[in-house]
C-alpha atoms as a PDB file:
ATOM      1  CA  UNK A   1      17.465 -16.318   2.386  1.00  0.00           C
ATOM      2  CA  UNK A   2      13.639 -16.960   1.548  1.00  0.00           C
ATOM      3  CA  UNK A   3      12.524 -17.525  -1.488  1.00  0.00           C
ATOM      4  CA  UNK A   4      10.005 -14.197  -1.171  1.00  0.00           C
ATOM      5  CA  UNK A   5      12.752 -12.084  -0.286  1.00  0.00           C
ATOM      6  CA  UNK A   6      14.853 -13.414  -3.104  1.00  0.00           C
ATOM      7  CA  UNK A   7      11.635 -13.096  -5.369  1.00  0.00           C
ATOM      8  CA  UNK A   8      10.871  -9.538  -4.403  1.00  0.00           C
ATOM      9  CA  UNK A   9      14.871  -8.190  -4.460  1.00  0.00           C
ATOM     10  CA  UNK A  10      14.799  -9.557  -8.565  1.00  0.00           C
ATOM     11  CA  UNK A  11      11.854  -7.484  -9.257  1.00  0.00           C
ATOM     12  CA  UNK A  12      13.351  -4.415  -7.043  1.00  0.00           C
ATOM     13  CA  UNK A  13      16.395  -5.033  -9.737  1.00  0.00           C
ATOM     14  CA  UNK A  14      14.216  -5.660 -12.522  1.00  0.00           C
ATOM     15  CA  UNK A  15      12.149  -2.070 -11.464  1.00  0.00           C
ATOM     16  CA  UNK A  16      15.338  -0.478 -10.831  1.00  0.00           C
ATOM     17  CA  UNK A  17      16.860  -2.013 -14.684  1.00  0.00           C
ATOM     18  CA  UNK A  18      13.802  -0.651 -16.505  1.00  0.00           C
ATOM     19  CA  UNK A  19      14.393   2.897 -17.666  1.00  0.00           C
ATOM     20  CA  UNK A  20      11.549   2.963 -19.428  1.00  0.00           C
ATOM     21  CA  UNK A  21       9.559   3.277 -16.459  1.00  0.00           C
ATOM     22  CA  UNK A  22       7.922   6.897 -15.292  1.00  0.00           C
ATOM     23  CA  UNK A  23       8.907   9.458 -13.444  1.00  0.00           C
ATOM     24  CA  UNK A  24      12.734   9.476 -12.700  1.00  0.00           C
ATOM     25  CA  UNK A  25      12.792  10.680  -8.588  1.00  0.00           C
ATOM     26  CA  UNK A  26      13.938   7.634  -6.332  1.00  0.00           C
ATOM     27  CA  UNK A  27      12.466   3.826  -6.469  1.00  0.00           C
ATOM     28  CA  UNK A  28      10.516   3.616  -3.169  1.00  0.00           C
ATOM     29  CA  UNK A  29       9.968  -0.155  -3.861  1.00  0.00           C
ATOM     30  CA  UNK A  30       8.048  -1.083  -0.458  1.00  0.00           C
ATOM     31  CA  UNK A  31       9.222  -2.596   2.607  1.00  0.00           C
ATOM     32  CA  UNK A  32       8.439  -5.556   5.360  1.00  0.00           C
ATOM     33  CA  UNK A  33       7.736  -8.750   6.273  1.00  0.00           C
ATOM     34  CA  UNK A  34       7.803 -11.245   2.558  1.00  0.00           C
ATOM     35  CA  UNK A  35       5.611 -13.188   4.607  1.00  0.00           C
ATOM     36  CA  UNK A  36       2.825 -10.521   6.152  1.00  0.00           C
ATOM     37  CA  UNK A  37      -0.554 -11.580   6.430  1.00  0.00           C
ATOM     38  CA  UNK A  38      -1.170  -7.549   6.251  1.00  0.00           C
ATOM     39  CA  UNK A  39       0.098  -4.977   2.358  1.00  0.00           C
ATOM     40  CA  UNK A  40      -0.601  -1.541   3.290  1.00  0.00           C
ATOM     41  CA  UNK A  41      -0.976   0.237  -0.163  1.00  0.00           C
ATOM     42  CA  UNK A  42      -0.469   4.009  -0.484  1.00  0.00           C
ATOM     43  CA  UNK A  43      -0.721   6.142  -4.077  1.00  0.00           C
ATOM     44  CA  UNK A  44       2.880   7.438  -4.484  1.00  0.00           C
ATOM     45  CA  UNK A  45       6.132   8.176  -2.308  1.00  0.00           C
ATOM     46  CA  UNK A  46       6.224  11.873  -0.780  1.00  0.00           C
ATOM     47  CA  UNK A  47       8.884  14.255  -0.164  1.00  0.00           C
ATOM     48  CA  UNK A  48      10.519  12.361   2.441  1.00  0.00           C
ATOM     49  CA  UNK A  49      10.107   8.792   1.411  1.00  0.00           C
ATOM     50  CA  UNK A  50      11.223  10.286  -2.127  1.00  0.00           C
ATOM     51  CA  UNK A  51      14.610  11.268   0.292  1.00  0.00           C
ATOM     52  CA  UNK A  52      14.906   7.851   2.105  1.00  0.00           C
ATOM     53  CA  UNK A  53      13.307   5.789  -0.511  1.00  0.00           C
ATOM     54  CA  UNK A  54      11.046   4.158   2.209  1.00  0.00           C
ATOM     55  CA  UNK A  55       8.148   4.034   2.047  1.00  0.00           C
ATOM     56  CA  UNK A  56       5.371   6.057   4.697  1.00  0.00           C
ATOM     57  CA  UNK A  57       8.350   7.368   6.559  1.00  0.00           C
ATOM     58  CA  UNK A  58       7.097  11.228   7.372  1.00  0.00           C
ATOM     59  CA  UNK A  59       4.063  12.314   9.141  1.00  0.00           C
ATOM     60  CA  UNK A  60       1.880   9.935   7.502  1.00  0.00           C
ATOM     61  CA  UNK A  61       3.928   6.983   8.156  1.00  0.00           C
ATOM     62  CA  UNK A  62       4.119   8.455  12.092  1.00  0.00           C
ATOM     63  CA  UNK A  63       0.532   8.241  11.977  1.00  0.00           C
ATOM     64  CA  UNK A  64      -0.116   4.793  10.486  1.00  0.00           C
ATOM     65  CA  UNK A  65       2.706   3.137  12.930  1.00  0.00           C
ATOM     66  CA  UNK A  66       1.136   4.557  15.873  1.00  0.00           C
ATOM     67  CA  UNK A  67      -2.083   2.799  14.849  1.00  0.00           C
ATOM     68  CA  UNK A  68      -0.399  -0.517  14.137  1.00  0.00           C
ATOM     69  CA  UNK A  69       1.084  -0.425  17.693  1.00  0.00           C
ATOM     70  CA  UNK A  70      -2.684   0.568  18.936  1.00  0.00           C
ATOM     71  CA  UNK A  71      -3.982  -2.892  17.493  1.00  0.00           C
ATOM     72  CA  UNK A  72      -0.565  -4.635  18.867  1.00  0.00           C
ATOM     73  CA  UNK A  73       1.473  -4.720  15.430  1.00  0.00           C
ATOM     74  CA  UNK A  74       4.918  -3.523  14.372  1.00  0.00           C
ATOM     75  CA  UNK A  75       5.987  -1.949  11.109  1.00  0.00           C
ATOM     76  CA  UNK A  76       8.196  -4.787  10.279  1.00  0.00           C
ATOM     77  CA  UNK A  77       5.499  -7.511  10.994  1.00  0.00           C
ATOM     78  CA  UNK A  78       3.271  -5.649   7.849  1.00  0.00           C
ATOM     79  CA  UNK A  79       4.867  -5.038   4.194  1.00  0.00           C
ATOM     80  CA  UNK A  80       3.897  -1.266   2.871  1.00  0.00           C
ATOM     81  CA  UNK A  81       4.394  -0.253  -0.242  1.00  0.00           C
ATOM     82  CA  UNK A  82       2.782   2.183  -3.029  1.00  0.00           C
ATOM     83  CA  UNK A  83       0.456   1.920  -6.112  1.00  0.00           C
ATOM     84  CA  UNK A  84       3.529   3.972  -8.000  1.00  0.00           C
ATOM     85  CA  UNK A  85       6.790   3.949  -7.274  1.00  0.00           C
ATOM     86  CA  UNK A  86       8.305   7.141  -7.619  1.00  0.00           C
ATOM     87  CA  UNK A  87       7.300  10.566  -6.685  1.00  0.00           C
ATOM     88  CA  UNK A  88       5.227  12.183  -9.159  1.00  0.00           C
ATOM     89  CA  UNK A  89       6.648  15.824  -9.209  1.00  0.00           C
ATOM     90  CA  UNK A  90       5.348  18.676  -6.830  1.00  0.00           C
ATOM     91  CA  UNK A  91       3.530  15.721  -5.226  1.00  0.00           C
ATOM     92  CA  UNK A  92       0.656  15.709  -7.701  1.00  0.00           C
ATOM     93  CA  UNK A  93      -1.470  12.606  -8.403  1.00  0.00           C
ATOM     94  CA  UNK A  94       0.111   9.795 -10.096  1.00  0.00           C
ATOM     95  CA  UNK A  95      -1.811  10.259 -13.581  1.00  0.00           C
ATOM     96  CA  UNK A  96      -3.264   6.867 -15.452  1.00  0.00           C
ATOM     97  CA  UNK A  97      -0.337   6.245 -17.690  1.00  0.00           C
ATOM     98  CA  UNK A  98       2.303   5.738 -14.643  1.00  0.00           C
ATOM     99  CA  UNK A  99      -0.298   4.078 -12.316  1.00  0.00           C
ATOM    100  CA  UNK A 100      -0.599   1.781 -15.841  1.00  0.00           C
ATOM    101  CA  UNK A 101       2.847   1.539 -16.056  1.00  0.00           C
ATOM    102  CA  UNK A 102       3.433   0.201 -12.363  1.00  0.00           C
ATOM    103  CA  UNK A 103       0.665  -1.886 -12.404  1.00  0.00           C
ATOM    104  CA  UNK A 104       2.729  -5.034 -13.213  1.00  0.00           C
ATOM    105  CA  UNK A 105       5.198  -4.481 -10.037  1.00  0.00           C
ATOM    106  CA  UNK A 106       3.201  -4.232  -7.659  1.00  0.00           C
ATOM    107  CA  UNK A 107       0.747  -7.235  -8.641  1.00  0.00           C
ATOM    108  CA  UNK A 108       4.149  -9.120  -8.872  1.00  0.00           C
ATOM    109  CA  UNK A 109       4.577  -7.317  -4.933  1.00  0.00           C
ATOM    110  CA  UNK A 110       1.321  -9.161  -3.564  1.00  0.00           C
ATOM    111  CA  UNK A 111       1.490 -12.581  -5.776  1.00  0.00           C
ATOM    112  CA  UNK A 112       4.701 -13.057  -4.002  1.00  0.00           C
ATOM    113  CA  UNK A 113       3.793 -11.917  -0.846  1.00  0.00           C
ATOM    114  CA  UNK A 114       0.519 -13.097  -0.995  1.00  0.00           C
ATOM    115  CA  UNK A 115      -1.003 -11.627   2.153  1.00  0.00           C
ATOM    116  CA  UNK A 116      -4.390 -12.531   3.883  1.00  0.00           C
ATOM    117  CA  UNK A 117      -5.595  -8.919   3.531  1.00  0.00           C
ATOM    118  CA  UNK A 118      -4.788  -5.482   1.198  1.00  0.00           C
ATOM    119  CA  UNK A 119      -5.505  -2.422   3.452  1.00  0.00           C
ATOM    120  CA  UNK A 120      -6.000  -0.037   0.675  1.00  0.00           C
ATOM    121  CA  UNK A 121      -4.913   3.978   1.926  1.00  0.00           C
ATOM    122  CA  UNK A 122      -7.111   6.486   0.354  1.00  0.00           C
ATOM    123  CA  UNK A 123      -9.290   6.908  -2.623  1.00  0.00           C
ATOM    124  CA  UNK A 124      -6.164   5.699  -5.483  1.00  0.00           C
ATOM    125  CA  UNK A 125      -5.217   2.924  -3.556  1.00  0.00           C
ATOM    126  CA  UNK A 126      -8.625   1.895  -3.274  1.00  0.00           C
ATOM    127  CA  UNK A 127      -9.852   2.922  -6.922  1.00  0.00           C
ATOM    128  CA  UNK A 128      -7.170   0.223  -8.240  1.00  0.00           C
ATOM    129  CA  UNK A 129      -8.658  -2.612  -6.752  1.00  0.00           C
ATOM    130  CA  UNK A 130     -12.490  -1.383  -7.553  1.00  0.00           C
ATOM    131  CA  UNK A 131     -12.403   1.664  -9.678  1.00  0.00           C
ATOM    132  CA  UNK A 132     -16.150   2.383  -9.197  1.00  0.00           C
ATOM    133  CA  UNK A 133     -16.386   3.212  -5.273  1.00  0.00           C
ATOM    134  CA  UNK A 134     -15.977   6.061  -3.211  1.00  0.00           C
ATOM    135  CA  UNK A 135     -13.693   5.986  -0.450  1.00  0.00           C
ATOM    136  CA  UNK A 136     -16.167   7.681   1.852  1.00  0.00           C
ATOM    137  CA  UNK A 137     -18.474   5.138   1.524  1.00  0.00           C
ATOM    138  CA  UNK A 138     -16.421   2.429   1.240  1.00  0.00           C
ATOM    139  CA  UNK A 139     -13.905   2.802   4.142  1.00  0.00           C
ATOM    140  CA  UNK A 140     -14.411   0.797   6.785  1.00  0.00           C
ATOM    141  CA  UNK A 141     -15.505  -2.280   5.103  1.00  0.00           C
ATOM    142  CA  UNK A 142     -13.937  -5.500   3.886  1.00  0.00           C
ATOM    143  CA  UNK A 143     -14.536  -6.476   0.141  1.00  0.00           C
ATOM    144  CA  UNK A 144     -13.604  -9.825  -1.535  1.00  0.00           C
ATOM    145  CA  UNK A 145     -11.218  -9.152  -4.851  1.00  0.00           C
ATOM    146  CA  UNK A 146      -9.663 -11.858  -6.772  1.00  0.00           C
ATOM    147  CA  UNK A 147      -5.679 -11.365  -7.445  1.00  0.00           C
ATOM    148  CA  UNK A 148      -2.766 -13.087  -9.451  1.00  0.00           C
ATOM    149  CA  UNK A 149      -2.034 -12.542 -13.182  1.00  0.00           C
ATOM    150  CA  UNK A 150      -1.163 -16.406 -13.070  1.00  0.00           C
ATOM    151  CA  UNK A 151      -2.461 -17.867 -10.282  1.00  0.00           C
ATOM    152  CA  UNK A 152      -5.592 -16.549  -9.162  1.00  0.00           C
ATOM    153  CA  UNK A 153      -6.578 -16.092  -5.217  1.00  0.00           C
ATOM    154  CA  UNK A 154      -8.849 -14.680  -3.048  1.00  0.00           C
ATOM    155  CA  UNK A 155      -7.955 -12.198  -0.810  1.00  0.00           C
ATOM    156  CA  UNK A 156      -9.126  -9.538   1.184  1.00  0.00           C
ATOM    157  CA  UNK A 157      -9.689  -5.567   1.244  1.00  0.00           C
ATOM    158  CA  UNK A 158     -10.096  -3.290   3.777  1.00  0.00           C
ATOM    159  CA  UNK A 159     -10.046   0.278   2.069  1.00  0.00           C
ATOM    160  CA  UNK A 160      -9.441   3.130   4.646  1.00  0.00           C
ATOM    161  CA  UNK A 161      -8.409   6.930   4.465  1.00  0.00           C
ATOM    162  CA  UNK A 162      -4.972   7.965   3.929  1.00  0.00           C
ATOM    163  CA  UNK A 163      -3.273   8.656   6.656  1.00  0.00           C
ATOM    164  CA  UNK A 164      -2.414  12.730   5.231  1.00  0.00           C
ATOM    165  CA  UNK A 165      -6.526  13.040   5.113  1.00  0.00           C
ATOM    166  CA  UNK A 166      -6.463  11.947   9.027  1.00  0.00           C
ATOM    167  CA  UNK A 167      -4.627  15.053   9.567  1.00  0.00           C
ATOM    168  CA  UNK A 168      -7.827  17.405   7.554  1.00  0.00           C
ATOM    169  CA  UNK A 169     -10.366  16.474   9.736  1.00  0.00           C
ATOM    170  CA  UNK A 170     -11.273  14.790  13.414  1.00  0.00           C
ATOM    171  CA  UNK A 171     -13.510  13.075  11.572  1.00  0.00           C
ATOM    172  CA  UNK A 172     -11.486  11.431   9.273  1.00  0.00           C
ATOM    173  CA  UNK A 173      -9.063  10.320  11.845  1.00  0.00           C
ATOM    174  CA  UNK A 174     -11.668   8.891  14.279  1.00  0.00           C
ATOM    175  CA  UNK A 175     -12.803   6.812  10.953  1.00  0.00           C
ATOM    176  CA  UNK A 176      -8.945   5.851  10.551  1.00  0.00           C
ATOM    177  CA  UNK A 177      -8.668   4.380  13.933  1.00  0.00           C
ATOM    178  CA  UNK A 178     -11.738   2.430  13.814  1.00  0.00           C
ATOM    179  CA  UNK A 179     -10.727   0.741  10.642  1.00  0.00           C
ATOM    180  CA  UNK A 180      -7.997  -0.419  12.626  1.00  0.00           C
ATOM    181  CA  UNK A 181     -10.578  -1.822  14.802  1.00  0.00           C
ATOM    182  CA  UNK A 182     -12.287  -3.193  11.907  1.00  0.00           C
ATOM    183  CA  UNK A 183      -8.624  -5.177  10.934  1.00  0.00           C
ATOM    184  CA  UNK A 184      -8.193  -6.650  14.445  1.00  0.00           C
ATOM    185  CA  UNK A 185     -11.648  -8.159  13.899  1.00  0.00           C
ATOM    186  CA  UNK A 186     -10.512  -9.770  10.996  1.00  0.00           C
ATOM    187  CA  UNK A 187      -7.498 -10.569  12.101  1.00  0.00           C
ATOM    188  CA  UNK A 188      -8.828 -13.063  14.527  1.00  0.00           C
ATOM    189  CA  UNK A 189     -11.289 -14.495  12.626  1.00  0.00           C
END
């Protein structure tokens, strides 16, 4: 087995061991590729990947695979996983104190993974990495951000909508798919 697989299934046990942890629904730890180039980041688990404990399995998830097959990708050649874990109840916003709390997972997620690029979906995703910008100004673009508690590296974020605000507004999902222009470009660069 590979030592990132191995590395990420302790800290799914370690996550899974800590009862201290918020909200109590199922772990939705993230799933892929150990060794993608490409983290998709979400906010929290929904309904259904609160069900399945996978993660962007309903509508959304529909949504973002069709794109990755648009730019000639696969789920299982990406990892996707969430800022939080669990489902925050009647799918509210994960609050500060359990975003806080899961902070340490999922920087363990991308040190061991360390991927070329974060694509960052929707406004929390993207307000963990740079708390100050706006996703509708921001989406689109690729920003430098420095990761690893440890060791540090540069890596890579491309903040776009959430796949759920594709579904609002033509708009919104026209600005979707071109980001996954936007990732293609960097992709062969």
């Amino acid at each position: 087995m590979n030592l990132k697989i191995k590395k990420l299934k302790a800290l799914e046990t370690e996550m899974r061991a800590n009862k201290k942890l918020p909200l109590k629904s199922s772990l939705v730890f993230g799933e892929g590729l150990a060794t993608a180039k490409i983290v998709f980041i979400g906010e929290a688990p929904g309904a259904k990947e609160d069900e399945l404990g996978r993660p962007f399995v309903g509508r959304s998830g529909k949504l973002l695979e069709e794109s990755l097959k648009e730019i000639g990708l696969k789920r299982e050649e990406v990892y996707i996983t969430n800022i939080v874990k669990r489902r925050p109840p009647v799918n509210r916003d994960p609050n500060p104190r359990e975003i806080e709390a899961y902070k340490p997972y999922l920087e363990k997620q991308l040190e061991i993974i360390k991927p070329k690029i974060i694509v960052s979906l929707g406004r929390f995703a993207l307000n963990y990495f740079f708390p100050d910008l706006k996703i509708t100004g921001a989406q689109g673009q690729v920003f430098d951000y420095e990761l690893g508690s440890e060791n540090k590296f540069k890596i890579k974020l491309l903040p776009i909508f959430h796949p759920a605000a594709a579904f609002r507004k033509k708009e919104t999902l026209k600005e979707f798919k071109k980001s996954f222009k936007v990732l293609v470009r960097f992709l062969k660069a």
